[in-house]
C-alpha atoms as a PDB file:
ATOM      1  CA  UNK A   1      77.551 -74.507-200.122  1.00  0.00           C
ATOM      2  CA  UNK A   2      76.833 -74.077-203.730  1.00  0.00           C
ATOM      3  CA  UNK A   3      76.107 -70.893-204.941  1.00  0.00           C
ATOM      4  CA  UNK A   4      74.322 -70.011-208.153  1.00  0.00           C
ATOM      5  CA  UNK A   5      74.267 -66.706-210.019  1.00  0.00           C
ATOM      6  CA  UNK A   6      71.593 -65.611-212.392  1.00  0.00           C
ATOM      7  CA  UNK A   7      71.745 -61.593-213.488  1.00  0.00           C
ATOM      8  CA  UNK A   8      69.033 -59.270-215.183  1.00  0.00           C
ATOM      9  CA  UNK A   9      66.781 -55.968-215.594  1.00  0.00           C
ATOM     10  CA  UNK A  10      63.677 -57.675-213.838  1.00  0.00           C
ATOM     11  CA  UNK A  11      62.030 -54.601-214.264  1.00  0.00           C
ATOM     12  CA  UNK A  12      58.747 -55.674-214.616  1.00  0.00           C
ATOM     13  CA  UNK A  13      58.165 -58.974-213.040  1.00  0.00           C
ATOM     14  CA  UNK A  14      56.168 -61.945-214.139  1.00  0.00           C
ATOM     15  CA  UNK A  15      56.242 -64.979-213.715  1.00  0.00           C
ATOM     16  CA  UNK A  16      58.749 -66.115-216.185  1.00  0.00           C
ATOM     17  CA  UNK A  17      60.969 -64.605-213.733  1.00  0.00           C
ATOM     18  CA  UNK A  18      60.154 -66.398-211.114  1.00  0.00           C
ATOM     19  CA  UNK A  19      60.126 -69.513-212.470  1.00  0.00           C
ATOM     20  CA  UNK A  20      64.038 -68.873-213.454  1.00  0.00           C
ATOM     21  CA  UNK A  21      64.829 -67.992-209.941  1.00  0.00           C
ATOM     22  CA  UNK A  22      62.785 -71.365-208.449  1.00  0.00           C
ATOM     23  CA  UNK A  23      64.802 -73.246-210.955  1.00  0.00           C
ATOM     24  CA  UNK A  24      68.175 -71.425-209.830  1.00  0.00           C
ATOM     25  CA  UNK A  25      67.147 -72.046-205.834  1.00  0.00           C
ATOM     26  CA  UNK A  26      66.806 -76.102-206.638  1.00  0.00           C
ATOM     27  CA  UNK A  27      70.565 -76.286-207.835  1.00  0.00           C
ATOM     28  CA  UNK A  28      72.070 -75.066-205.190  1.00  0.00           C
ATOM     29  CA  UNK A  29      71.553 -73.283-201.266  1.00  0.00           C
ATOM     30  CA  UNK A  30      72.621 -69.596-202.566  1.00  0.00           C
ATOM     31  CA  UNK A  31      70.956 -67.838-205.092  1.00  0.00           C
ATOM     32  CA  UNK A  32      73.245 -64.148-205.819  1.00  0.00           C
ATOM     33  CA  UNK A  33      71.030 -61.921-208.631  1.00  0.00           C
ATOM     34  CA  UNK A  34      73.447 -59.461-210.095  1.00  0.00           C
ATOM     35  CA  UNK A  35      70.712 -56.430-210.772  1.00  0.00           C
ATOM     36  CA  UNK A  36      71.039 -54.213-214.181  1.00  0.00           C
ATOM     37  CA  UNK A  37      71.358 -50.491-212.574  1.00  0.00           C
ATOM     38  CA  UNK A  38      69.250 -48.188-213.696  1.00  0.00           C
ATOM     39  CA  UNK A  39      72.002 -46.662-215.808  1.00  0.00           C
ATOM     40  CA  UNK A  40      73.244 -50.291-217.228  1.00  0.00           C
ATOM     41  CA  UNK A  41      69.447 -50.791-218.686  1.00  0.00           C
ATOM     42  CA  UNK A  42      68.846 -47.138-220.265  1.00  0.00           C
ATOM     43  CA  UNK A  43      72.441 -48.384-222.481  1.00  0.00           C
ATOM     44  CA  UNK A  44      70.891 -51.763-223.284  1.00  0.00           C
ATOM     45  CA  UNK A  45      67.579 -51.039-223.774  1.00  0.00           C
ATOM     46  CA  UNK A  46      66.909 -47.187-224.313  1.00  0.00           C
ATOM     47  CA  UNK A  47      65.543 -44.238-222.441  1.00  0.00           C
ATOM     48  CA  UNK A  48      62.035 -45.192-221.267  1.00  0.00           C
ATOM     49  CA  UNK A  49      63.313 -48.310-219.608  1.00  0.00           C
ATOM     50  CA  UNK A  50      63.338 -48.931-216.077  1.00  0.00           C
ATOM     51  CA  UNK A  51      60.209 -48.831-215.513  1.00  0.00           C
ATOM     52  CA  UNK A  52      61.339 -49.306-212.082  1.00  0.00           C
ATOM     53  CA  UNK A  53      63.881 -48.433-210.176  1.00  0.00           C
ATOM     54  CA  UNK A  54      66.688 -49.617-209.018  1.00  0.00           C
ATOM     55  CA  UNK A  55      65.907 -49.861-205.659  1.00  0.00           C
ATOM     56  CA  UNK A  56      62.527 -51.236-205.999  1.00  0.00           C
ATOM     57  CA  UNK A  57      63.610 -53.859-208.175  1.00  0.00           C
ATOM     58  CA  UNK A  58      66.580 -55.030-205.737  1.00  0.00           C
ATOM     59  CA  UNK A  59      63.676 -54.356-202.771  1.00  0.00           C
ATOM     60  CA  UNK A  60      61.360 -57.064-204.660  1.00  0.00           C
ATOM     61  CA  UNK A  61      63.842 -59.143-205.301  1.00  0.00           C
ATOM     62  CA  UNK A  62      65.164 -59.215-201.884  1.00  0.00           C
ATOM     63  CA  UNK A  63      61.973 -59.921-200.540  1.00  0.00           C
ATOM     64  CA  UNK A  64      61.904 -63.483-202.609  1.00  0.00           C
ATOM     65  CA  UNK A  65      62.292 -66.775-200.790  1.00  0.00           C
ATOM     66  CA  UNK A  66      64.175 -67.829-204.011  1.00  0.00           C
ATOM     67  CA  UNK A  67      66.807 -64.945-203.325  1.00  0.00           C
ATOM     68  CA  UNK A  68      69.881 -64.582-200.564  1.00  0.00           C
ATOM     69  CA  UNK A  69      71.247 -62.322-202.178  1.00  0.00           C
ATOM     70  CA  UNK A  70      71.331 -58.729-205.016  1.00  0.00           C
ATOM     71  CA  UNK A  71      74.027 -56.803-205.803  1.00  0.00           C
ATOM     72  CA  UNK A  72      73.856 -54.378-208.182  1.00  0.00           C
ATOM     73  CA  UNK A  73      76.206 -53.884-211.593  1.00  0.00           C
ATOM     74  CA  UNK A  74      76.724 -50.740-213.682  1.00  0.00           C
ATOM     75  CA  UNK A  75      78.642 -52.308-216.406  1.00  0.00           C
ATOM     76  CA  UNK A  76      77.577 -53.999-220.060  1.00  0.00           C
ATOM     77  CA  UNK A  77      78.359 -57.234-218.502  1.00  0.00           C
ATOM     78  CA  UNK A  78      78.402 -58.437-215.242  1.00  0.00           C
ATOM     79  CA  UNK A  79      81.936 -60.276-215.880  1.00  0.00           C
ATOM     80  CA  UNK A  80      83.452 -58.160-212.982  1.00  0.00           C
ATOM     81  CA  UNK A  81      80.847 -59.676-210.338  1.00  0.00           C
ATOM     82  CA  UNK A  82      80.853 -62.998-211.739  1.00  0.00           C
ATOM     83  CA  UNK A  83      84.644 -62.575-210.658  1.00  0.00           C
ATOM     84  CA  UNK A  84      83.681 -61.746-207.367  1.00  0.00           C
ATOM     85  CA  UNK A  85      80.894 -63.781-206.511  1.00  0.00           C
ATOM     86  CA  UNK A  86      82.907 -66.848-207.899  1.00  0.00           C
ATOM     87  CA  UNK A  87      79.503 -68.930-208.322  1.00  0.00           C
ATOM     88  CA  UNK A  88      79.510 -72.540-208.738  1.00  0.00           C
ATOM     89  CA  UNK A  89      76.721 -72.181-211.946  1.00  0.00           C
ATOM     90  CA  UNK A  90      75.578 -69.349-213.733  1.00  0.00           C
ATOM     91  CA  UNK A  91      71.899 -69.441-215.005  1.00  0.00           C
ATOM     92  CA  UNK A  92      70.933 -67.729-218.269  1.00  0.00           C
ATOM     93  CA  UNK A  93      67.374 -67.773-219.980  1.00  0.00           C
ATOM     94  CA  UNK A  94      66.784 -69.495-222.901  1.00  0.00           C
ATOM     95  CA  UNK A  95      67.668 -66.819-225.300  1.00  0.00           C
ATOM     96  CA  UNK A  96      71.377 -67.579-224.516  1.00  0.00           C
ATOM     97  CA  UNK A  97      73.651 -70.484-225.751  1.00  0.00           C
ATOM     98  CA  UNK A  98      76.104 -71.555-223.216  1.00  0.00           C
ATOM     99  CA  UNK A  99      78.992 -70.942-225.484  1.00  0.00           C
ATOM    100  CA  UNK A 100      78.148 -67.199-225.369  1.00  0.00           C
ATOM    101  CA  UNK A 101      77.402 -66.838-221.562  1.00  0.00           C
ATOM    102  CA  UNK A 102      79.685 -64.596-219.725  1.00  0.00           C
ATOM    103  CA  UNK A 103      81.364 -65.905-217.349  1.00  0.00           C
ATOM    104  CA  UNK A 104      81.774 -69.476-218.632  1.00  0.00           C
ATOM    105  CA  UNK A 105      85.439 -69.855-218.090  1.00  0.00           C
ATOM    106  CA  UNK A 106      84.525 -69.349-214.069  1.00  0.00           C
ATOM    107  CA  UNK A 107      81.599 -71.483-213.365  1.00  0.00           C
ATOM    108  CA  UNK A 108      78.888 -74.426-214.962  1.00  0.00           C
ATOM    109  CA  UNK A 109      76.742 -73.100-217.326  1.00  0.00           C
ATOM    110  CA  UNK A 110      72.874 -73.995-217.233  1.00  0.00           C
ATOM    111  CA  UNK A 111      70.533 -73.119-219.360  1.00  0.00           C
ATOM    112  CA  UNK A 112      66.331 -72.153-218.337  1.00  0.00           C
ATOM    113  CA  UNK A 113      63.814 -72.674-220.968  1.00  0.00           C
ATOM    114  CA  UNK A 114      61.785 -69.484-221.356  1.00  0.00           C
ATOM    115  CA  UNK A 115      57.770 -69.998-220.339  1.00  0.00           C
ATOM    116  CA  UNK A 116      56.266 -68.856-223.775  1.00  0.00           C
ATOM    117  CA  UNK A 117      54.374 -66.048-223.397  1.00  0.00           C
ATOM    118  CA  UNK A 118      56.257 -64.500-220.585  1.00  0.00           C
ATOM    119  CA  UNK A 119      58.382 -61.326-221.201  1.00  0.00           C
ATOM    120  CA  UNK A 120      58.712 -58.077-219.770  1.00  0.00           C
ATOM    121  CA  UNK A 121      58.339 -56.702-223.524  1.00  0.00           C
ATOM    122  CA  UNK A 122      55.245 -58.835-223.946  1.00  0.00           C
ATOM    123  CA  UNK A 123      53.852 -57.700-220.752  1.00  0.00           C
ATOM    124  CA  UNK A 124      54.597 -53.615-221.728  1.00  0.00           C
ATOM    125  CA  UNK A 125      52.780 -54.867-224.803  1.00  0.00           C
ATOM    126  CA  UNK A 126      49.915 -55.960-223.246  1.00  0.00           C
ATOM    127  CA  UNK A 127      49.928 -53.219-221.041  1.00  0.00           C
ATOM    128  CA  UNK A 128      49.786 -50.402-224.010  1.00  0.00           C
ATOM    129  CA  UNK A 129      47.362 -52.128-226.279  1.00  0.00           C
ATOM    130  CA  UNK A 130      44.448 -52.239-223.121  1.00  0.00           C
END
C-alpha cells in the first residue's frame, strides 16, 4: 500500500485545499495529514491564528473521503512524524521547492501547483474587507 503524507494549518478551508488532498488520494491508497496544533500555528503565524481549532480542523479533515488518516504535530517541522509515518511521497504546495521539503531524505517528493486565488490569507482577506 502506498502511503502519501501531506501536512498543514488548514485552518480555514477552501478549495485549494481540497484540491491538494484529491491530488494526494490519486498517488497512492493512504492519505496521513500531519495537522499544525494549535500551538505550532500561533509560532508560525502569530496570535490571532487558528481560527479554528485543533480539533475541529482534525474533525473536518477526518470527515474527508480524501483522508485515512490526521495526526497532530506540535513541533516547527513535522520531521519527527515524517519519521514515523515513513510515507512513500510527501506532498507540498507549490510555494515549496523539493530541494527544501522536509523530509526528502525519507520519501519522493511531489510537488501541487497552487489554484490561484485560493489561500487561507486571501480568504481572511476577503472576509475583512466585506
Amino acid at each position: 500500500m502506498k502511503t502519501v503524507f501531506t501536512n498543514g494549518c488548514f485552518d480555514v478551508l477552501h478549495r485549494g485545499h481540497i484540491e491538494l488532498l484529491k491530488f494526494c488520494r490519486g498517488l497512492g491508497e493512504k492519505v496521513v495529514v500531519g495537522l499544525n496544533s494549535d500551538a505550532s500555528i500561533r509560532k508560525l503565524k502569530g496570535a490571532a491564528r487558528p481560527i479554528n481549532k485543533e480539533e475541529d480542523r482534525a474533525f473536518i479533515l477526518e470527515a474527508m473521503v480524501y483522508v485515512d488518516e490526521v495526526i497532530l504535530f506540535d513541533e516547527e517541522t513535522p520531521q519527527t512524524l515524517i519519521e514515523k509515518v515513513m510515507p512513500d511521497i510527501i506532498v507540498k504546495g507549490g510555494d515549496y521547492n523539493s530541494d527544501t521539503v522536509v523530509g526528502k531524505d525519507l520519501a519522493e517528493i511531489m510537488i501541487f501547483e497552487y489554484l490561484d486565488g485560493y489561500s487561507t490569507t486571501k480568504t481572511l482577506q476577503d472576509i475583512s474587507n466585506r
